[in-house]
C-alpha atoms as a PDB file:
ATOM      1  CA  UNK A   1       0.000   0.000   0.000  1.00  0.00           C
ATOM      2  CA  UNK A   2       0.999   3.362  -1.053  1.00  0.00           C
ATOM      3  CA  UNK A   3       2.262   5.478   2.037  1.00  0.00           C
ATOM      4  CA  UNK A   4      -0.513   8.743   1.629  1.00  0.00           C
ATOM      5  CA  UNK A   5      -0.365  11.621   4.232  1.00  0.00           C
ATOM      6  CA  UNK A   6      -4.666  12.146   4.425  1.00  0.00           C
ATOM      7  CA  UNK A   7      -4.578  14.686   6.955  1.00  0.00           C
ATOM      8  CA  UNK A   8      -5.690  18.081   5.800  1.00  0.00           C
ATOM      9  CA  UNK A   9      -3.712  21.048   6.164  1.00  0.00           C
ATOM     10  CA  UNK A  10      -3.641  24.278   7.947  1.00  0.00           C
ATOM     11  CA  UNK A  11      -4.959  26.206   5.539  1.00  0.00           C
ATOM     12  CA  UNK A  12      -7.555  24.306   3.878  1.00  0.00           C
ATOM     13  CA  UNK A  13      -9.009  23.753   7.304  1.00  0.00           C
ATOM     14  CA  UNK A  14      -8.978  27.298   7.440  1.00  0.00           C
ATOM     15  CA  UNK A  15     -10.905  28.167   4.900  1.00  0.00           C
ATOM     16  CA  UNK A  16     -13.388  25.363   5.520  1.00  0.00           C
ATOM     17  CA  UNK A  17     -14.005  26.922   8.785  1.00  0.00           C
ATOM     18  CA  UNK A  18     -14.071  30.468   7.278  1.00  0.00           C
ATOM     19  CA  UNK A  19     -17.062  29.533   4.646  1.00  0.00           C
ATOM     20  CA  UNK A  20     -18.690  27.717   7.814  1.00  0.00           C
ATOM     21  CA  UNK A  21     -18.055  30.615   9.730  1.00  0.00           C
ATOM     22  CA  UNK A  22     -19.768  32.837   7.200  1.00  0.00           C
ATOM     23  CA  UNK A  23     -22.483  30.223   6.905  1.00  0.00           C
ATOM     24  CA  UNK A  24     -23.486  30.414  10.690  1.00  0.00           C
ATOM     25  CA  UNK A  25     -23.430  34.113  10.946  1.00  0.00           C
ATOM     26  CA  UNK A  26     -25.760  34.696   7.977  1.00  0.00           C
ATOM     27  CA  UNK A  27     -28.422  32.437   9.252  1.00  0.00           C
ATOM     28  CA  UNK A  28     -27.514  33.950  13.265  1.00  0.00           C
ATOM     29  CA  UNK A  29     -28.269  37.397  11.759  1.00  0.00           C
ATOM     30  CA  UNK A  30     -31.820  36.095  10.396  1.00  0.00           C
ATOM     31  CA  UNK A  31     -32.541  34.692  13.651  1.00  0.00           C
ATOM     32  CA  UNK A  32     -31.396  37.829  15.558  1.00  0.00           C
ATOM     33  CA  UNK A  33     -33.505  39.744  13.239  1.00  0.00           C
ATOM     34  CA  UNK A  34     -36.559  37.230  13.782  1.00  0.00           C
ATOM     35  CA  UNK A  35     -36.153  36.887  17.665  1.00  0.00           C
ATOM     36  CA  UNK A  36     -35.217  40.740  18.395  1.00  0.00           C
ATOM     37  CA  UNK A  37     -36.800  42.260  15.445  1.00  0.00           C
ATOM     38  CA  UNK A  38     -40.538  42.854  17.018  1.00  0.00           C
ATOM     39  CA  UNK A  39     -39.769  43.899  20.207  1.00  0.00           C
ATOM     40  CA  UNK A  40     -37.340  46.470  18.819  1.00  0.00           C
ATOM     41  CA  UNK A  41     -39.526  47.834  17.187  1.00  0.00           C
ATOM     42  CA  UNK A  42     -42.045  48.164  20.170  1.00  0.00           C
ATOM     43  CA  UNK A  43     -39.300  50.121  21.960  1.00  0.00           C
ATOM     44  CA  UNK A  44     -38.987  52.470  18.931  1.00  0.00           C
ATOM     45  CA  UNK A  45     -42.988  52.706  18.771  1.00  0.00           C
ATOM     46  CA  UNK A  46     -42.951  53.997  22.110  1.00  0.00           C
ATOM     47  CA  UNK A  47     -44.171  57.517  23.097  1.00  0.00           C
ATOM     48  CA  UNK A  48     -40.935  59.421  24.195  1.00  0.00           C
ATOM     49  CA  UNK A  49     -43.215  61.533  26.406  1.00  0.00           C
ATOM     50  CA  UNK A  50     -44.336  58.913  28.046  1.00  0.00           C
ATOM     51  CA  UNK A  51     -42.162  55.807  28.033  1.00  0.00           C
ATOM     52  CA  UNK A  52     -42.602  52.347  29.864  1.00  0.00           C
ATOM     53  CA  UNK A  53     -39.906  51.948  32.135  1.00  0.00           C
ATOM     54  CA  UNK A  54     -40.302  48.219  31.974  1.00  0.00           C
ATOM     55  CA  UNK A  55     -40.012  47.980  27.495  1.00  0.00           C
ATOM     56  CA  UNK A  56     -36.403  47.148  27.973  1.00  0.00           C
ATOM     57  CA  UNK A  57     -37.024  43.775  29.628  1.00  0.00           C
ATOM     58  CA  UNK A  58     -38.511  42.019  26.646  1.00  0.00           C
ATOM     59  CA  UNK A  59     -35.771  42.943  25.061  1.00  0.00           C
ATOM     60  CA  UNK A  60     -33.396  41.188  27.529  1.00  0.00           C
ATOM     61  CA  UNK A  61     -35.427  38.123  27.721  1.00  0.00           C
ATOM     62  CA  UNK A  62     -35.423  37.738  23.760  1.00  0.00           C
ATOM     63  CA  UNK A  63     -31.434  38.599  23.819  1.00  0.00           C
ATOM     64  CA  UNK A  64     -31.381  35.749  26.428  1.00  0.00           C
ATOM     65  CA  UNK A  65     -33.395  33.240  24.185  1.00  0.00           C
ATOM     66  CA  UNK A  66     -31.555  34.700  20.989  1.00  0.00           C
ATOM     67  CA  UNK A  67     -27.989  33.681  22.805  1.00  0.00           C
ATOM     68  CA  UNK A  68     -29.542  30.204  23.939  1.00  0.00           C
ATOM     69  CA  UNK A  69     -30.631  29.629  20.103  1.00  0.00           C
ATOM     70  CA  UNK A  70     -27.088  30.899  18.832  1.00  0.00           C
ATOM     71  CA  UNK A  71     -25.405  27.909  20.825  1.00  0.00           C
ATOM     72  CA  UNK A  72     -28.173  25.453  20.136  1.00  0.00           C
ATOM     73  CA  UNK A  73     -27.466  26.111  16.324  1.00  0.00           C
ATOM     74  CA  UNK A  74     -23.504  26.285  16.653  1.00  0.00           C
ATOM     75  CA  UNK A  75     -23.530  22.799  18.795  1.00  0.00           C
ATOM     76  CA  UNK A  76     -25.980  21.304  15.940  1.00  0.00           C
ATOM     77  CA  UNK A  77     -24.179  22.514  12.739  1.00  0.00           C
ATOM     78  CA  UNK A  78     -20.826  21.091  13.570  1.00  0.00           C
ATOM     79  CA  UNK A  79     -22.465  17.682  15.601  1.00  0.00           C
ATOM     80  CA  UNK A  80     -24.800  16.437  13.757  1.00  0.00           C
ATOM     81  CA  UNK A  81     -22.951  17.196  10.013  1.00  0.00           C
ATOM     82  CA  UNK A  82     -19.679  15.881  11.448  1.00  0.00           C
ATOM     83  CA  UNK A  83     -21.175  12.440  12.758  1.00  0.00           C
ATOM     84  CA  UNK A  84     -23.658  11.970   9.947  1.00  0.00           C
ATOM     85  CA  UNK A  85     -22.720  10.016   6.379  1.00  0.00           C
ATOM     86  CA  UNK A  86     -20.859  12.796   4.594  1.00  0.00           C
ATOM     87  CA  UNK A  87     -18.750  13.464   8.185  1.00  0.00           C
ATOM     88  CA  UNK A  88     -18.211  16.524   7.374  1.00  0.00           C
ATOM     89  CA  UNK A  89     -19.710  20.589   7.633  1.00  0.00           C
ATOM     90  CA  UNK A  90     -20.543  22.320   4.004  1.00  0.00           C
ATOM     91  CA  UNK A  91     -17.198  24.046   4.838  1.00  0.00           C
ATOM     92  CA  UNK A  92     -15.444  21.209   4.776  1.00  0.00           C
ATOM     93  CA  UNK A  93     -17.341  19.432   1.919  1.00  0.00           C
ATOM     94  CA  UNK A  94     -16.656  22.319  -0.293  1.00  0.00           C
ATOM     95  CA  UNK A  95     -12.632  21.904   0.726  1.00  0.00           C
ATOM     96  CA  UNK A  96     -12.670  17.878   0.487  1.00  0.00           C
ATOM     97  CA  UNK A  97     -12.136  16.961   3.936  1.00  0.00           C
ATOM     98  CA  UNK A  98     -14.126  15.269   6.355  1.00  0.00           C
ATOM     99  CA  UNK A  99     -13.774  14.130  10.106  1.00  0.00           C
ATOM    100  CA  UNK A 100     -12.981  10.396  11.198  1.00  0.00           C
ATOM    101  CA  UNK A 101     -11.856   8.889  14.486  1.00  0.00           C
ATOM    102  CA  UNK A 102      -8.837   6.860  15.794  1.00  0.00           C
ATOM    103  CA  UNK A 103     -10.018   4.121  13.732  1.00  0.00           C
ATOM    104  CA  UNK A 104     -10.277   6.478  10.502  1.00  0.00           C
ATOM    105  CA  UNK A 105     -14.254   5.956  10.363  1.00  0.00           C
ATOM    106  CA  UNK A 106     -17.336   7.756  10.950  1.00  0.00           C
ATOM    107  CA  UNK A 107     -17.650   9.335  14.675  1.00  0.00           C
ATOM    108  CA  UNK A 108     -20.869   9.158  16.940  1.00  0.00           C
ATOM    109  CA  UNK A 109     -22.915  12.158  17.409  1.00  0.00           C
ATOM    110  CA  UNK A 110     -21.144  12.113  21.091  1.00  0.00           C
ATOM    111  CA  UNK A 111     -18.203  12.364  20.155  1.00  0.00           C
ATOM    112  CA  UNK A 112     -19.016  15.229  17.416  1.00  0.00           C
ATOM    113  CA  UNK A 113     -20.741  16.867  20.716  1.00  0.00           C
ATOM    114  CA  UNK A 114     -17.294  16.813  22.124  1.00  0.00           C
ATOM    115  CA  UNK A 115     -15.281  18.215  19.341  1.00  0.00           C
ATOM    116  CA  UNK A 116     -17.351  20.983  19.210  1.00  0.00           C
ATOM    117  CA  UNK A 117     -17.440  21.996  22.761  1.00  0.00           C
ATOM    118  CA  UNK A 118     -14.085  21.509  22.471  1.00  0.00           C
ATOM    119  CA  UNK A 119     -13.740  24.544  20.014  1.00  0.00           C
ATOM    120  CA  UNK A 120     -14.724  26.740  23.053  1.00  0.00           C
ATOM    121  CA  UNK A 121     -11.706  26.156  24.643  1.00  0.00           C
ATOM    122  CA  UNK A 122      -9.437  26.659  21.526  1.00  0.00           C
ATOM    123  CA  UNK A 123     -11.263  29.820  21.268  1.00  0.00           C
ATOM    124  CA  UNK A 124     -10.126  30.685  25.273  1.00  0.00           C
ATOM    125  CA  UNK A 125      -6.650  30.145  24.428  1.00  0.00           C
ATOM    126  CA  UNK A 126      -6.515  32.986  21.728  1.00  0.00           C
ATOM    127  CA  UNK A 127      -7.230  30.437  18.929  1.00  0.00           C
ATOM    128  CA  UNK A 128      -3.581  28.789  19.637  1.00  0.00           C
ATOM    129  CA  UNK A 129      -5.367  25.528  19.702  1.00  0.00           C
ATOM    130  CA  UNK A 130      -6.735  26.014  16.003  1.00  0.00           C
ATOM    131  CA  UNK A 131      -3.076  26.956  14.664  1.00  0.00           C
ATOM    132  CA  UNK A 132      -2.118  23.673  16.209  1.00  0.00           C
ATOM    133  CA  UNK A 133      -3.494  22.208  13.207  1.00  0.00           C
ATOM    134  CA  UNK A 134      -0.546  23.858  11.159  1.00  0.00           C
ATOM    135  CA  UNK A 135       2.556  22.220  13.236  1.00  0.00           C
ATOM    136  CA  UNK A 136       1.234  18.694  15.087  1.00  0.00           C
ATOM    137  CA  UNK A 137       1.951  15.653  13.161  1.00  0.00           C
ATOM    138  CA  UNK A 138      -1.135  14.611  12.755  1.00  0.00           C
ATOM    139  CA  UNK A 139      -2.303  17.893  12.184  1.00  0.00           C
ATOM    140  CA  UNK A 140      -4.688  18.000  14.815  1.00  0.00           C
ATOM    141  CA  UNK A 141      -6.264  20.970  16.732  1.00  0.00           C
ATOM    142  CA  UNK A 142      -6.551  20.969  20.134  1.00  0.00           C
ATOM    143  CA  UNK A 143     -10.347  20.253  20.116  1.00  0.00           C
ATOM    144  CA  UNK A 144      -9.341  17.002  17.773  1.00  0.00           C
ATOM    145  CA  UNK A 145      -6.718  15.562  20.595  1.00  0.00           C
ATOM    146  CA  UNK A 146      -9.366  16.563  23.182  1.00  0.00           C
ATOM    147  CA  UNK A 147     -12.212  14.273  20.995  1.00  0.00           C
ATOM    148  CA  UNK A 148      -8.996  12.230  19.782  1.00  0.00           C
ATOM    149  CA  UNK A 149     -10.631  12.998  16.259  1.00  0.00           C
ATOM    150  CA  UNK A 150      -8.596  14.053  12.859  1.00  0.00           C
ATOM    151  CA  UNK A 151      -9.729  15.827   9.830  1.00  0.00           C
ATOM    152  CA  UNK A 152      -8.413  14.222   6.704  1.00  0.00           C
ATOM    153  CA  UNK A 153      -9.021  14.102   3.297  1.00  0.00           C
ATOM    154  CA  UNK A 154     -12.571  13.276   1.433  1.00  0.00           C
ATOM    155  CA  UNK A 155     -10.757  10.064   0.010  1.00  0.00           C
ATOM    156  CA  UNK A 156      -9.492   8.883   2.805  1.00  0.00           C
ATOM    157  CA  UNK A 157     -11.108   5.154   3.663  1.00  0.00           C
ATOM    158  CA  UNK A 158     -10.707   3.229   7.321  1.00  0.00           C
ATOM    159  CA  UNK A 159      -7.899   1.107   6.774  1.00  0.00           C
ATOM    160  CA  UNK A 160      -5.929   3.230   4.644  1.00  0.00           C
ATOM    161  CA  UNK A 161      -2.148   3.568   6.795  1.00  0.00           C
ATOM    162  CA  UNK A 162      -2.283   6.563   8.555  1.00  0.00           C
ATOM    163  CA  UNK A 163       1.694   7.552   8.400  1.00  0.00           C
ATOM    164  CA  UNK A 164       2.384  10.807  11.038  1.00  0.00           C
ATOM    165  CA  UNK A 165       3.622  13.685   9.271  1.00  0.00           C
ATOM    166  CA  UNK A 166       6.798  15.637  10.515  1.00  0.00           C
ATOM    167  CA  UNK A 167       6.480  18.297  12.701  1.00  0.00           C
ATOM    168  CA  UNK A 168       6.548  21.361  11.359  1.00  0.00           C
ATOM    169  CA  UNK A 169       8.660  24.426  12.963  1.00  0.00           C
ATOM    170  CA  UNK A 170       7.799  27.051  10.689  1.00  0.00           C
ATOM    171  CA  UNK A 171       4.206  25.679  10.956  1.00  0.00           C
ATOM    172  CA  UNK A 172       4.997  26.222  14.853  1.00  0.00           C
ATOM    173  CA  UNK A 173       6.426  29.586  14.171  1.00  0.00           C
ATOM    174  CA  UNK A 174       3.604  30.884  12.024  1.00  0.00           C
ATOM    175  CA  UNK A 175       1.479  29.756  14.697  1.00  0.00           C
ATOM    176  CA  UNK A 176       2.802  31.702  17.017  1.00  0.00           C
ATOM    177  CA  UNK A 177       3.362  34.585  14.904  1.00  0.00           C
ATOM    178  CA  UNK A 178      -0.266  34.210  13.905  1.00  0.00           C
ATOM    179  CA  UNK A 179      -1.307  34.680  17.960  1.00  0.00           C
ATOM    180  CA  UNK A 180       1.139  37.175  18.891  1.00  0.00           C
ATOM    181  CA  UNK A 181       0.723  39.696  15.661  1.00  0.00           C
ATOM    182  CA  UNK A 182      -3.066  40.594  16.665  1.00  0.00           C
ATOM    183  CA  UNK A 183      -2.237  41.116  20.095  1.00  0.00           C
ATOM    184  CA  UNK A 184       0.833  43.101  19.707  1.00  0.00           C
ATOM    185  CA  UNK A 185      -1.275  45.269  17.161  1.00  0.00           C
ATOM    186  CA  UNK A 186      -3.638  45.323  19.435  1.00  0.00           C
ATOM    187  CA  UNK A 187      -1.197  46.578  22.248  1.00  0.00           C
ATOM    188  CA  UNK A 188       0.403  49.139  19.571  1.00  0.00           C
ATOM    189  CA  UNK A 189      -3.400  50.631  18.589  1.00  0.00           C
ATOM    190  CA  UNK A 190      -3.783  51.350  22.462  1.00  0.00           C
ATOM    191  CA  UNK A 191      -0.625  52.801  23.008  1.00  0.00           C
ATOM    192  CA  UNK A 192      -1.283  55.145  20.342  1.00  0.00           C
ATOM    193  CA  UNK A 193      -5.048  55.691  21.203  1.00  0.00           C
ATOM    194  CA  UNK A 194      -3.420  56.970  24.680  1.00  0.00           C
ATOM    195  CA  UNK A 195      -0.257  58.810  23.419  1.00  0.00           C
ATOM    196  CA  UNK A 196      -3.410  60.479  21.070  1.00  0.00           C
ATOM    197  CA  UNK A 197      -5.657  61.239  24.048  1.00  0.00           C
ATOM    198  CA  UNK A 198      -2.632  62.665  26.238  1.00  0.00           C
ATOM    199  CA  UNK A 199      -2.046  64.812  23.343  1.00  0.00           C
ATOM    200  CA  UNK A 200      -4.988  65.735  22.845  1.00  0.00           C
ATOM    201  CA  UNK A 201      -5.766  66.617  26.629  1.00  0.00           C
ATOM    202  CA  UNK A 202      -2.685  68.662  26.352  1.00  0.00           C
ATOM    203  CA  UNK A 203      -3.751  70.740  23.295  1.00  0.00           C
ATOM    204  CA  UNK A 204      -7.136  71.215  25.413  1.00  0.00           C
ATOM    205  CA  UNK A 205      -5.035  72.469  28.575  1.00  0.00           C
ATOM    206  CA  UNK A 206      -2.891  74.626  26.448  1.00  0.00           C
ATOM    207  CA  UNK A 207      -6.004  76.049  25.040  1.00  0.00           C
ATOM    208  CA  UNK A 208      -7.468  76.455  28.685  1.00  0.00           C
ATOM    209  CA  UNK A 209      -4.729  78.400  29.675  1.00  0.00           C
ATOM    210  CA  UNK A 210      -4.471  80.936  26.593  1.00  0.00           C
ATOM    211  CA  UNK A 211      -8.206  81.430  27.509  1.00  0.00           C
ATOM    212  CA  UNK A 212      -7.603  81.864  30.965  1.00  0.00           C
ATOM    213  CA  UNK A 213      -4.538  84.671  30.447  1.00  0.00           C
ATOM    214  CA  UNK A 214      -7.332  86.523  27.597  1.00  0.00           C
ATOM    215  CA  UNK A 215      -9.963  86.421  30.136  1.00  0.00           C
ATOM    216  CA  UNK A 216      -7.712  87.975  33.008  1.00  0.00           C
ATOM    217  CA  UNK A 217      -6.068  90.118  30.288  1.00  0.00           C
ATOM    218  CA  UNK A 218      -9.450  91.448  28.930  1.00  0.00           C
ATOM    219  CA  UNK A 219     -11.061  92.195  32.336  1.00  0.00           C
ATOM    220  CA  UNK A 220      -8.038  94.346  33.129  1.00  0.00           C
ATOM    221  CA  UNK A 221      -8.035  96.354  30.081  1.00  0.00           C
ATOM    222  CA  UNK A 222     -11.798  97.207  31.061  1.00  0.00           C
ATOM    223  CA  UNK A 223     -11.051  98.678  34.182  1.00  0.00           C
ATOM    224  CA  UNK A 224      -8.587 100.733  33.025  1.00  0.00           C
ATOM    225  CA  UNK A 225     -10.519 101.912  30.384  1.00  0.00           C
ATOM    226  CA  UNK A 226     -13.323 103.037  32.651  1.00  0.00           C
ATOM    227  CA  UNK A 227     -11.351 104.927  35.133  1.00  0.00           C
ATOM    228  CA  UNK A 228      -8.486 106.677  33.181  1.00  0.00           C
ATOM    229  CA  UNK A 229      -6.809 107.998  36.140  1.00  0.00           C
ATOM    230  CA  UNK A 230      -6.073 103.864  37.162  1.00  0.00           C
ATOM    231  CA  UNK A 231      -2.745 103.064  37.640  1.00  0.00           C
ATOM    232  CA  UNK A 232      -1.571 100.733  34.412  1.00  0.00           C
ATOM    233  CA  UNK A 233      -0.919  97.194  36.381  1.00  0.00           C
ATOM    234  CA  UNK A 234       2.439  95.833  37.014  1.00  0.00           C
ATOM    235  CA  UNK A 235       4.226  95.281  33.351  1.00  0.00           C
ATOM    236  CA  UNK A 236       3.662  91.930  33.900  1.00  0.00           C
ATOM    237  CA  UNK A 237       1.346  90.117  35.518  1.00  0.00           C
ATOM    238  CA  UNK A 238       0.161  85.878  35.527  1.00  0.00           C
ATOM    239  CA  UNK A 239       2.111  85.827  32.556  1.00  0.00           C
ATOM    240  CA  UNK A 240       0.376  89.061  30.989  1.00  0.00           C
ATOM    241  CA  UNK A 241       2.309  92.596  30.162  1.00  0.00           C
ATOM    242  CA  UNK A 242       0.403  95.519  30.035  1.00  0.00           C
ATOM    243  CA  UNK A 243       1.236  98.986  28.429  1.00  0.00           C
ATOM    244  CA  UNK A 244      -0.178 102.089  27.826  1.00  0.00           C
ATOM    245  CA  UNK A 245      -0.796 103.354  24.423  1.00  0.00           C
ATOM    246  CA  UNK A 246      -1.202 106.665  22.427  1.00  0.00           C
ATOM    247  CA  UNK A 247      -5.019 105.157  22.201  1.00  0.00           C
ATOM    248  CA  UNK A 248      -5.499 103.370  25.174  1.00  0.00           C
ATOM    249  CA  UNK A 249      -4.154 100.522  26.407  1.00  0.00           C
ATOM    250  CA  UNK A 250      -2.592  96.628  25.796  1.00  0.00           C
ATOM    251  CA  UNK A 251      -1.943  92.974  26.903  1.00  0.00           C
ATOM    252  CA  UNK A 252       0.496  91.158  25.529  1.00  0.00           C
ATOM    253  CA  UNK A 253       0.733  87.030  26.614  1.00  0.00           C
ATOM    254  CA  UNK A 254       2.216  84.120  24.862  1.00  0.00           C
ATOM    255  CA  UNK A 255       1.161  80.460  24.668  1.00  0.00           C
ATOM    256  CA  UNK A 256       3.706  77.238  25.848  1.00  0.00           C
ATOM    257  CA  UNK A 257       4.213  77.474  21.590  1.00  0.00           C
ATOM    258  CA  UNK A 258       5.361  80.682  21.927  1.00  0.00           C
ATOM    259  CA  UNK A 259       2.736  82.202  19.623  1.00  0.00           C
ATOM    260  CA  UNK A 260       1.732  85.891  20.452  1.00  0.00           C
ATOM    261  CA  UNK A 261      -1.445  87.600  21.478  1.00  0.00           C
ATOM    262  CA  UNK A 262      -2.095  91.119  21.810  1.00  0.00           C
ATOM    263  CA  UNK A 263      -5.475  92.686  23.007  1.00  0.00           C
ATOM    264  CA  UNK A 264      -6.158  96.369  22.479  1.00  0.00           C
ATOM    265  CA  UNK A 265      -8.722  98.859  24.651  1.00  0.00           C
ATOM    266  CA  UNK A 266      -9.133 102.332  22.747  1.00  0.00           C
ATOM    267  CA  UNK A 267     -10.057 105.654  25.263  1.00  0.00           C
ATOM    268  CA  UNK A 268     -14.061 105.543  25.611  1.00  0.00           C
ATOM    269  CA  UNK A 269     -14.547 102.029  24.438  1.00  0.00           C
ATOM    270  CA  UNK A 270     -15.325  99.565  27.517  1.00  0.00           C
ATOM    271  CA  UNK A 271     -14.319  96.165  25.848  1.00  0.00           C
ATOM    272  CA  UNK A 272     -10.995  94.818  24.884  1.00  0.00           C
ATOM    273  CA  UNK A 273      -9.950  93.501  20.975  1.00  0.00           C
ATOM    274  CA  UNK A 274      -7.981  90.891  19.610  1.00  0.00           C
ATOM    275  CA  UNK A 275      -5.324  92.827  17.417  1.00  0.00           C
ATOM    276  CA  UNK A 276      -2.680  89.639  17.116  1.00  0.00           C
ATOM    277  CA  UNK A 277      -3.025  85.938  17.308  1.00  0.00           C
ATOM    278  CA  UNK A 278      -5.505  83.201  16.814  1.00  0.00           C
ATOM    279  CA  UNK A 279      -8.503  85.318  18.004  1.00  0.00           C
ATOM    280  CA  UNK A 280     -10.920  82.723  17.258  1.00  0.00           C
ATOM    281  CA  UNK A 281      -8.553  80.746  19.444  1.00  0.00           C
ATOM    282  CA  UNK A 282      -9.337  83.186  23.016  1.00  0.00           C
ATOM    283  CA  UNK A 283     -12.613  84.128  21.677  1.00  0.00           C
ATOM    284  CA  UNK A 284     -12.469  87.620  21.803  1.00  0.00           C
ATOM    285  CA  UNK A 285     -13.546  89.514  18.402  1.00  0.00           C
ATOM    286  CA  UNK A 286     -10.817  90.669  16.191  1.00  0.00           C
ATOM    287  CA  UNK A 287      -9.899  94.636  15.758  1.00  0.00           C
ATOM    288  CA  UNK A 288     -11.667  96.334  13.133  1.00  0.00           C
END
């Protein structure tokens, strides 16, 4: 007998479970839409004037029975496929594989049960125990040593020698490299998300204080400009110089970026003007 290695690959695993994957969520989304729809729309119905306090617990119940129906159908579509004739999910029909057990035939409906509650805990182990399939020798996941199952492929017959493959480092290293990557881009989004919101905050502070100095700066120039015969204030003051003018008077402040802002007061007008800077910035009205 020929020596044949029936034991599907990484990858065509992978896209098995992708198109099953797709498969599950279409028909989830039609069930969301038929077990959430109605009483969605009662909430919307609602009058806003008056609304019922208690609306939102339909909604929990049928998000309750929606999740319950979600597993139900998971738990079915990969038991009862995997342990009938064709042993295998559409996915894996459409790829040419199908799943046997340790004596290369068809498994019981128990034992599909198990495979697919195993798939939970591949899931809780930041799917390392699907890339598993890409370096073990008999290119099993770690739900298939947990149900001691293997996927292999469609032609594959009991009896047919079984020969374990060698195992693969690189399959090893792109494994790990395929667990790592998302959570170090992961890691890298949120340290830039924070770095972004520091800056951000900073900007905002910046802008607080510039506000603060035009504020103290404008309130200044008003008293002085109704009672000539004030004394100017110190020539600098919280980070504000003032002078007097052949017109009137002025403040002159900087920001931490060392831009420049100059407010104006002119004899017999009781309000300060923005005559340099980002006025828009301190909110005060430019100088006509």
């Amino acid at each position: 007998m020929s020596r044949i290695y029936p034991y599907a690959g990484f990858w065509r695993r992978a896209v098995a479970l992708f198109i099953d994957s797709l498969i599950i969520g279409i028909i989830s989304s039609v069930l969301y839409g038929i077990v959430l729809g109605t009483q969605f729309f009662k909430l919307v119905a609602q009058n806003p004037q008056n609304p019922d306090p208690t609306a939102f617990l339909p909604i929990m119940g049928s998000m309750i029975l929606f999740q319950i129906l979600a597993f139900v159908f998971f738990w079915l579509y990969f038991a009862l496929q995997e342990s009938s004739k064709a042993q295998a999910t559409l996915g894996k029909r459409v790829m040419g594989l199908k799943v046997v057990g340790a004596d290369g035939g068809r498994i019981s409906f128990g034992r599909a049960t198990g495979r697919t509650l195993g798939k939970w805990v591949s899931n809780m182990t930041l799917y390392f125990g699907y890339y598993m399939a890409g370096f073990t020798k008999k290119r099993q996941a770690l739900h298939d040593l947990m149900a001691d199952t293997f996927v292999v492929q469609h032609a594959f017959q009991p009896g047919d020698e079984k020969p374990a493959l060698n195992f693969s480092t690189g399959g090893l290293i792109a494994s790990i490299l395929a667990t790592t990557l998302p959570i170090i881009f992961i890691a890298l989004m949120m340290i830039a998300g924070v770095a972004a919101a520091l800056t951000e905050t900073d900007s905002k502070m910046d802008s607080l204080l510039v506000r603060s100095k035009a504020i103290r700066a404008k309130t200044n120039l008003f008293l002085l400009a109704i009672d000539e015969d004030k004394d100017v204030p110190p020539a600098e003051e919280d980070g504000v110089s003032y002078s007097k003018t052949v017109n009137g008077y002025q403040a002159v402040f900087s920001d931490d970026a060392g831009n420049r802002f100059v407010l104006r007061e002119k004899k017999g007008e009781y309000d300060a003007c923005c005559a340099e800077g980002n006025c828009e910035l301190i909110q005060i009205d430019p100088c006509k």
